[in-house]
Structures are given as C-alpha cells and as structure tokens.
PDB file of N, CA and C in Angstrom:
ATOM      1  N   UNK A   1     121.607  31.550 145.439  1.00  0.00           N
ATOM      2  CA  UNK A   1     122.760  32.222 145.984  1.00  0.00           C
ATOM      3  C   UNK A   1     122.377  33.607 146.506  1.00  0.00           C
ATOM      4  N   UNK A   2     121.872  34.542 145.453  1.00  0.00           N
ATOM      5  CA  UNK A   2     121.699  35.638 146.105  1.00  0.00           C
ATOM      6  C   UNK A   2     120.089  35.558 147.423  1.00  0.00           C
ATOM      7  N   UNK A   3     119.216  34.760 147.214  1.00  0.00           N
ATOM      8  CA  UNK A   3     118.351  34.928 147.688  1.00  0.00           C
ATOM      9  C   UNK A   3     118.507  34.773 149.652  1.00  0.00           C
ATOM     10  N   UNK A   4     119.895  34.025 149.513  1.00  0.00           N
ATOM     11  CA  UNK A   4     120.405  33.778 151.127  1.00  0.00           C
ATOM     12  C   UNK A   4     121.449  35.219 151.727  1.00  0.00           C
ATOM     13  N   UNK A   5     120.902  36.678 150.631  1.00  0.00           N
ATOM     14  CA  UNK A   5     121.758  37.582 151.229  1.00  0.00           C
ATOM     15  C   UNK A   5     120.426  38.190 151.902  1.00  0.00           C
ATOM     16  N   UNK A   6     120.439  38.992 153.032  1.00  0.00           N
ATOM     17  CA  UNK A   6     119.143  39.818 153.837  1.00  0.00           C
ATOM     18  C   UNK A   6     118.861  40.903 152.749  1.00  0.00           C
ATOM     19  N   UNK A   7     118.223  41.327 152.204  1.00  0.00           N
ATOM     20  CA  UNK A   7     117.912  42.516 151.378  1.00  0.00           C
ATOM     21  C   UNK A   7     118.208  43.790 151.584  1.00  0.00           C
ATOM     22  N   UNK A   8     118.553  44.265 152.769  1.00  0.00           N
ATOM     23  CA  UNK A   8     119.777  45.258 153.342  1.00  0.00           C
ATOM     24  C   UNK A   8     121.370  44.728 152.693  1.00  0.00           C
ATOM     25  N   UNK A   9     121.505  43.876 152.717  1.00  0.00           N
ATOM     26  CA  UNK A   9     122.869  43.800 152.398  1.00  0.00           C
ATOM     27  C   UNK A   9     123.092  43.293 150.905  1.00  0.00           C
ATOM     28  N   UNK A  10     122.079  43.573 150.215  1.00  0.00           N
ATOM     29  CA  UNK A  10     122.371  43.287 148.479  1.00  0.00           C
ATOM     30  C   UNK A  10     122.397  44.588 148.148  1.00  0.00           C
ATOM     31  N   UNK A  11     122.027  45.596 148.746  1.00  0.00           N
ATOM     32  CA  UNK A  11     122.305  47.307 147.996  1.00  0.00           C
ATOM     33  C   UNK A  11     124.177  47.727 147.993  1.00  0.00           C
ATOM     34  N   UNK A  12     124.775  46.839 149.067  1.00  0.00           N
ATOM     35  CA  UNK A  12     126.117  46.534 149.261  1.00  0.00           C
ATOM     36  C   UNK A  12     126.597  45.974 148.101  1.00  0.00           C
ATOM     37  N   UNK A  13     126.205  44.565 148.009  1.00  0.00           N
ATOM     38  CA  UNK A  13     126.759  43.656 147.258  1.00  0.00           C
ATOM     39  C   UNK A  13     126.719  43.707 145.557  1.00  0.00           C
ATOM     40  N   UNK A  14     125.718  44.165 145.440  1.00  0.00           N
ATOM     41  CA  UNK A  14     125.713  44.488 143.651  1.00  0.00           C
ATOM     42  C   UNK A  14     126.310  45.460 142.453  1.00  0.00           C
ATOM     43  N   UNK A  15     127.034  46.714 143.654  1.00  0.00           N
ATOM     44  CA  UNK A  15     127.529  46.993 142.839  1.00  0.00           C
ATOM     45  C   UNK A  15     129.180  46.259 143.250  1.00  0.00           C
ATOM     46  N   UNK A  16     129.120  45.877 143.999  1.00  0.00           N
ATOM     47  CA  UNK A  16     131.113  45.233 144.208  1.00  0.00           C
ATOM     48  C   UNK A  16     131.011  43.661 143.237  1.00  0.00           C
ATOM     49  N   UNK A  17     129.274  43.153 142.408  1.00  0.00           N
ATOM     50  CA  UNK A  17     129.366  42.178 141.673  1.00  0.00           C
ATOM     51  C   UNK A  17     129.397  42.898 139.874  1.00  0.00           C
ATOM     52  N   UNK A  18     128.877  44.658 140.194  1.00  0.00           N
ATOM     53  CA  UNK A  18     128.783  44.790 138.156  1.00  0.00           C
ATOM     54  C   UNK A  18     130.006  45.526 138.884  1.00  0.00           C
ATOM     55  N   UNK A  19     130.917  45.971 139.288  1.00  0.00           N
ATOM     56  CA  UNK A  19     132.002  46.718 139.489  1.00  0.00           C
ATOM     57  C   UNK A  19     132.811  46.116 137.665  1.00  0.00           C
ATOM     58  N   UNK A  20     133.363  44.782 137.918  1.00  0.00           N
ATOM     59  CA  UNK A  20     134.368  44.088 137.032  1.00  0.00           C
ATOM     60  C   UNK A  20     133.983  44.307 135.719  1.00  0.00           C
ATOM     61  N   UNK A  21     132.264  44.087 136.117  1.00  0.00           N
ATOM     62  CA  UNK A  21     132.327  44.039 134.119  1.00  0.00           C
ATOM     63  C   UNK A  21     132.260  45.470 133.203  1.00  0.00           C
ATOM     64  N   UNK A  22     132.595  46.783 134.271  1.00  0.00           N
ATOM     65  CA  UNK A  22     132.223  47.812 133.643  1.00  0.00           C
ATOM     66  C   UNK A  22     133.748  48.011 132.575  1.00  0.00           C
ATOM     67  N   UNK A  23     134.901  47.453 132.808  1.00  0.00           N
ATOM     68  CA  UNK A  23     135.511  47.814 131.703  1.00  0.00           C
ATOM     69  C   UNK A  23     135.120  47.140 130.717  1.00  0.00           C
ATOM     70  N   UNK A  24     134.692  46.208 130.600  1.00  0.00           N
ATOM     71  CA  UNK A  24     134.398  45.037 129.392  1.00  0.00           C
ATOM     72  C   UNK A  24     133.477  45.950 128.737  1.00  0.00           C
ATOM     73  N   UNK A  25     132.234  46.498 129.405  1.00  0.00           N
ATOM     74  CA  UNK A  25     131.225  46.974 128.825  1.00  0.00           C
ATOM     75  C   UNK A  25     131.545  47.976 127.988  1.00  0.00           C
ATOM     76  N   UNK A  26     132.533  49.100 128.829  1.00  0.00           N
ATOM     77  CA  UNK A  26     133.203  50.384 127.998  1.00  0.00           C
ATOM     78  C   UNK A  26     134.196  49.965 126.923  1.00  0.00           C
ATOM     79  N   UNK A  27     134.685  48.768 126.873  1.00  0.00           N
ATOM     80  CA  UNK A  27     135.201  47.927 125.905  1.00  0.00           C
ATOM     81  C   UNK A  27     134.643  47.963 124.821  1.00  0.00           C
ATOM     82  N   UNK A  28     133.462  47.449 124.974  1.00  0.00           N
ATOM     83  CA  UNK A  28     132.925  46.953 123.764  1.00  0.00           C
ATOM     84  C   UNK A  28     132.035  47.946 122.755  1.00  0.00           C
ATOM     85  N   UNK A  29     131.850  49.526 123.972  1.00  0.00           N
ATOM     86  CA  UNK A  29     131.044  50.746 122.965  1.00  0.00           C
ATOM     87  C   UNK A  29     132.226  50.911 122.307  1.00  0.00           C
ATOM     88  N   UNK A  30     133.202  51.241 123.612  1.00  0.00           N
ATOM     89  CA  UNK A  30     134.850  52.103 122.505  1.00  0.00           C
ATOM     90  C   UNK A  30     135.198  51.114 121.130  1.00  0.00           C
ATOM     91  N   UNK A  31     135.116  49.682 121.125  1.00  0.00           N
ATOM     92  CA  UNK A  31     135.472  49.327 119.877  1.00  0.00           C
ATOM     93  C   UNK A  31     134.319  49.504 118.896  1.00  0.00           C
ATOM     94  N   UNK A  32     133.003  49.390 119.297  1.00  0.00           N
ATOM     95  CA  UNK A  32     131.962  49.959 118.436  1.00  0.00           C
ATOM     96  C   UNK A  32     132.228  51.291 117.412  1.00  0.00           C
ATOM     97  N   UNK A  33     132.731  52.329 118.552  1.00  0.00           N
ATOM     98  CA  UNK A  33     132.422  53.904 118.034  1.00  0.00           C
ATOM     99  C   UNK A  33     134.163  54.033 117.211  1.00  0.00           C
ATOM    100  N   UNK A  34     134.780  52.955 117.071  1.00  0.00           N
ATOM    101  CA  UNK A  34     136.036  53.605 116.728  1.00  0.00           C
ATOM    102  C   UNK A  34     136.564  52.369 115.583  1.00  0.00           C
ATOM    103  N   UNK A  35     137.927  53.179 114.782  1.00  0.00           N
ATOM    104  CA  UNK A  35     138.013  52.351 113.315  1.00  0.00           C
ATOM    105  C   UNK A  35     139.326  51.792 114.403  1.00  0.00           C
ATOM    106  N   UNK A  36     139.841  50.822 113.666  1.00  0.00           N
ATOM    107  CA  UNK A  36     141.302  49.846 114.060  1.00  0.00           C
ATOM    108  C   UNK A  36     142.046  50.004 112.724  1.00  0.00           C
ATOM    109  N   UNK A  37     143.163  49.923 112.543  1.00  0.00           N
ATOM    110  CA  UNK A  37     144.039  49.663 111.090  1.00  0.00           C
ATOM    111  C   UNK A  37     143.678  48.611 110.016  1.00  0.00           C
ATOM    112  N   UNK A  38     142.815  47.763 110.552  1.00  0.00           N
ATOM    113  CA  UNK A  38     142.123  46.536 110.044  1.00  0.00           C
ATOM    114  C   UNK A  38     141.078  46.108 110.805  1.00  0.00           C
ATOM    115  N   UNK A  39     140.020  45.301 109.795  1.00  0.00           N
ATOM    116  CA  UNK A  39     138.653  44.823 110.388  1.00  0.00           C
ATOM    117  C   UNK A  39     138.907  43.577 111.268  1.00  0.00           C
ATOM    118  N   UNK A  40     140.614  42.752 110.986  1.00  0.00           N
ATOM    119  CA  UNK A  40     140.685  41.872 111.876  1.00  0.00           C
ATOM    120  C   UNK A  40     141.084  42.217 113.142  1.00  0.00           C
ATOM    121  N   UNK A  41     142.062  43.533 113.519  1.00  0.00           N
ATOM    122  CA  UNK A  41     141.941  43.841 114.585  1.00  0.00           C
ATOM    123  C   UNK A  41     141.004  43.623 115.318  1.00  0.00           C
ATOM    124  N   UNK A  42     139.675  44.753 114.722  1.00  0.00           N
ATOM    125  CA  UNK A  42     138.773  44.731 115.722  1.00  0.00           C
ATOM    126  C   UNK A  42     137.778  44.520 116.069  1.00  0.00           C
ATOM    127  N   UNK A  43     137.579  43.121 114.844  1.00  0.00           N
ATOM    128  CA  UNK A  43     136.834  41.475 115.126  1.00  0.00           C
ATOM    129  C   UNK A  43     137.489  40.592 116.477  1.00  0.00           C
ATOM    130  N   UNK A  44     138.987  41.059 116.431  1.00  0.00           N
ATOM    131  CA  UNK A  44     139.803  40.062 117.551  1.00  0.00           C
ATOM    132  C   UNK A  44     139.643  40.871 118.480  1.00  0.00           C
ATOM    133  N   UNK A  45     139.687  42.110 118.549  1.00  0.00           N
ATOM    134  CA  UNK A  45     139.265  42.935 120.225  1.00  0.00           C
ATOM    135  C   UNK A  45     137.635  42.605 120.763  1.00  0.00           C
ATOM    136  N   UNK A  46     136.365  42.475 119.541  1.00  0.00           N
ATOM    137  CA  UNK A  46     135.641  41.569 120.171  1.00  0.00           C
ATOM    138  C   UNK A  46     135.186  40.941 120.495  1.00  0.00           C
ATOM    139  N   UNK A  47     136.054  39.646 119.598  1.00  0.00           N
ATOM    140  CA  UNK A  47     136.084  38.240 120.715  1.00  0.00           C
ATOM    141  C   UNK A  47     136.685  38.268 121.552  1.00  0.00           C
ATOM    142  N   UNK A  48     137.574  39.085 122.147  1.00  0.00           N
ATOM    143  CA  UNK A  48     138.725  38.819 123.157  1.00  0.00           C
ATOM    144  C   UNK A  48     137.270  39.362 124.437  1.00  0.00           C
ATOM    145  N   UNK A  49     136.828  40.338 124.385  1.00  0.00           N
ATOM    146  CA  UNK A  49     136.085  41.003 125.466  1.00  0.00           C
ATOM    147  C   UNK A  49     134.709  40.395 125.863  1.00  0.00           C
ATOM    148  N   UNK A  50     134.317  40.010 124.137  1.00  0.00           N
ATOM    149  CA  UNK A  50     132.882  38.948 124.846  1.00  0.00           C
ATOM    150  C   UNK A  50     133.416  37.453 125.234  1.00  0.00           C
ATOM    151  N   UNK A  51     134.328  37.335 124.818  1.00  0.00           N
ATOM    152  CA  UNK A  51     135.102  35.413 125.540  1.00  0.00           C
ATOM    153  C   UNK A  51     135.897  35.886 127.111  1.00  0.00           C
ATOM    154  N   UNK A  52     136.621  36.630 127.341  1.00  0.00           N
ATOM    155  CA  UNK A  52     137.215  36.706 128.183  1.00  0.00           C
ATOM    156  C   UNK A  52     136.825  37.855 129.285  1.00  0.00           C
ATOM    157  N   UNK A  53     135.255  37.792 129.547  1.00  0.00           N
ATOM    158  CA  UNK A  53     134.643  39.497 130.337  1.00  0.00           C
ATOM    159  C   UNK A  53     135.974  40.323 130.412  1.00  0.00           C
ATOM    160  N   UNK A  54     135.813  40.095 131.934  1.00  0.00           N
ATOM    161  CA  UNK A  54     136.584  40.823 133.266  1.00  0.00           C
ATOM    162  C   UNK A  54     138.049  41.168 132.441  1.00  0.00           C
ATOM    163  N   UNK A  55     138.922  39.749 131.940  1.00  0.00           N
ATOM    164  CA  UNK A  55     140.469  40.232 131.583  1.00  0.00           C
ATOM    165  C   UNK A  55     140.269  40.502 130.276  1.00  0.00           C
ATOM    166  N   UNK A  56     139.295  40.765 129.215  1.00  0.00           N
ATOM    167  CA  UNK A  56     139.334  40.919 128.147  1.00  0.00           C
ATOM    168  C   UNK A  56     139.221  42.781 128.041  1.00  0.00           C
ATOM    169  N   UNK A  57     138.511  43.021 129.066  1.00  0.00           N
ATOM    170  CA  UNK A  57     138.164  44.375 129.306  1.00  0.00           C
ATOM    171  C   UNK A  57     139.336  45.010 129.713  1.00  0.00           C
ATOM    172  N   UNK A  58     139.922  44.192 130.936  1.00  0.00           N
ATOM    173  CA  UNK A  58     141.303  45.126 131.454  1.00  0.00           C
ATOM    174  C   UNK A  58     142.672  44.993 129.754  1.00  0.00           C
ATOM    175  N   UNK A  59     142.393  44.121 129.647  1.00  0.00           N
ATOM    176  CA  UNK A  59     143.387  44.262 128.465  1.00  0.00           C
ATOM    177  C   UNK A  59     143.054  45.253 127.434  1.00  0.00           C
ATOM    178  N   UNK A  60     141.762  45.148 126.754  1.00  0.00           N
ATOM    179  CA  UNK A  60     141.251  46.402 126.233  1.00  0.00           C
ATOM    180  C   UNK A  60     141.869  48.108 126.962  1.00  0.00           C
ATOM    181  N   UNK A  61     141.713  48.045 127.528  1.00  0.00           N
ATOM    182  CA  UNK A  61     142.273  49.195 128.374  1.00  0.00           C
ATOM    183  C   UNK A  61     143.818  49.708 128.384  1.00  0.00           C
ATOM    184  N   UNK A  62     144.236  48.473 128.716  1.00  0.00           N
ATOM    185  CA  UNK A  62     145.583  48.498 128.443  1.00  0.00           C
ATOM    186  C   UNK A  62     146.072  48.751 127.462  1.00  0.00           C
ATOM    187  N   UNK A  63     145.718  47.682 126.261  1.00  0.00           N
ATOM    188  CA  UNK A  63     146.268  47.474 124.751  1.00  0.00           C
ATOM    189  C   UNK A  63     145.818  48.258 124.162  1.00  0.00           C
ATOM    190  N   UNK A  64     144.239  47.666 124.178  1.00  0.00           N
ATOM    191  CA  UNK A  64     143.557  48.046 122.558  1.00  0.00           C
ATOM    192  C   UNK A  64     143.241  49.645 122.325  1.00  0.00           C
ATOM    193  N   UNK A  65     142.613  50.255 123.784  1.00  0.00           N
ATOM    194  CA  UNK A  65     142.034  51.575 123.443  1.00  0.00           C
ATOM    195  C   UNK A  65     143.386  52.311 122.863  1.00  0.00           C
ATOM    196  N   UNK A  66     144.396  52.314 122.769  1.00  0.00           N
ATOM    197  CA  UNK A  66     145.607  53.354 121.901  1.00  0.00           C
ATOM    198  C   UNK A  66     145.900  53.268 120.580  1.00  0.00           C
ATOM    199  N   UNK A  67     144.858  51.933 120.384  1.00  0.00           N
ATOM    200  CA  UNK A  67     145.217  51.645 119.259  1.00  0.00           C
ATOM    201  C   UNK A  67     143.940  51.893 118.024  1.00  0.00           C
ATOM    202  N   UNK A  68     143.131  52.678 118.323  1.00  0.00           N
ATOM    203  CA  UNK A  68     141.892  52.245 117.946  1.00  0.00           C
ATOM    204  C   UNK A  68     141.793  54.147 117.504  1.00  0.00           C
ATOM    205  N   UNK A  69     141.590  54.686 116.397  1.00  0.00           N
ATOM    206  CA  UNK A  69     140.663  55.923 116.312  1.00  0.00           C
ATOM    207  C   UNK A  69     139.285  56.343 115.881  1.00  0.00           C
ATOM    208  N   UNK A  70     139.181  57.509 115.883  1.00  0.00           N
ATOM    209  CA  UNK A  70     138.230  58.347 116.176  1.00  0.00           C
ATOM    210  C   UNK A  70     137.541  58.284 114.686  1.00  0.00           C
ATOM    211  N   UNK A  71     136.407  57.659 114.471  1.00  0.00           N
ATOM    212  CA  UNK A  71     135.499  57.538 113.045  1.00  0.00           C
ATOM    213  C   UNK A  71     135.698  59.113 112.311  1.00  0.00           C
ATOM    214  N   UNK A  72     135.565  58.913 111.362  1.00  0.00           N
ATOM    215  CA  UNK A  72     135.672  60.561 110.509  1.00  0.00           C
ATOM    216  C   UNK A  72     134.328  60.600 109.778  1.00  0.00           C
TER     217      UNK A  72
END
C-alpha cells in the first residue's frame, strides 16, 4: 500500500495517518500518571483505548480525563 505512494508525497501522508492515534496515545500516559476512584475504573479506561484506538482515545478525552487525578 504505502510503497505505491512517490516518496515526495509520504512526508504529506504520514502525519494525516499518526494524526488519529495521538489522542489514544495521550490516553494511555494520562491514565498511567493518574489515580481513578477505583482500580476498575482505570483497568476499563485501558481496555477501552487499547481495544477501541481512535474512539477509545476521543472518549478518553471527553469522559475519562475529568475524572481521573493527580498521584500524591
């Protein structure tokens, strides 16, 4: 697939292909570096982000990061 793009036009294309997964990625430090009210919370925030990339990340964003604090 990628090998049929001209090599001028993959400096284009790669970042409009990691564009999506960068919330997932910031997903998954923010639930790293931070406590939830429970360990099942935020066992279920990351299966939701490693099963579901792209919408697991935007939901993270949405939902989870307000819900999540700051380690002491």
């Amino acid at each position: 697939m990628f090998a049929e793009i001209p090599p001028d036009k993959l400096a284009y294309a790669l970042p409009l292909l990691i564009l999506p997964i960068l919330p997932n990625l910031w997903g998954i430090v923010h639930v790293y570096r931070r406590e939830f009210p429970t360990p099942e919370e935020r066992a279920a925030w990351l299966v939701t982000l490693i099963v579901l990339p792209v919408i697991g990340g935007l939901m993270y964003m949405l939902l989870g990061a307000r819900r999540a604090m700051k380690k002491t």
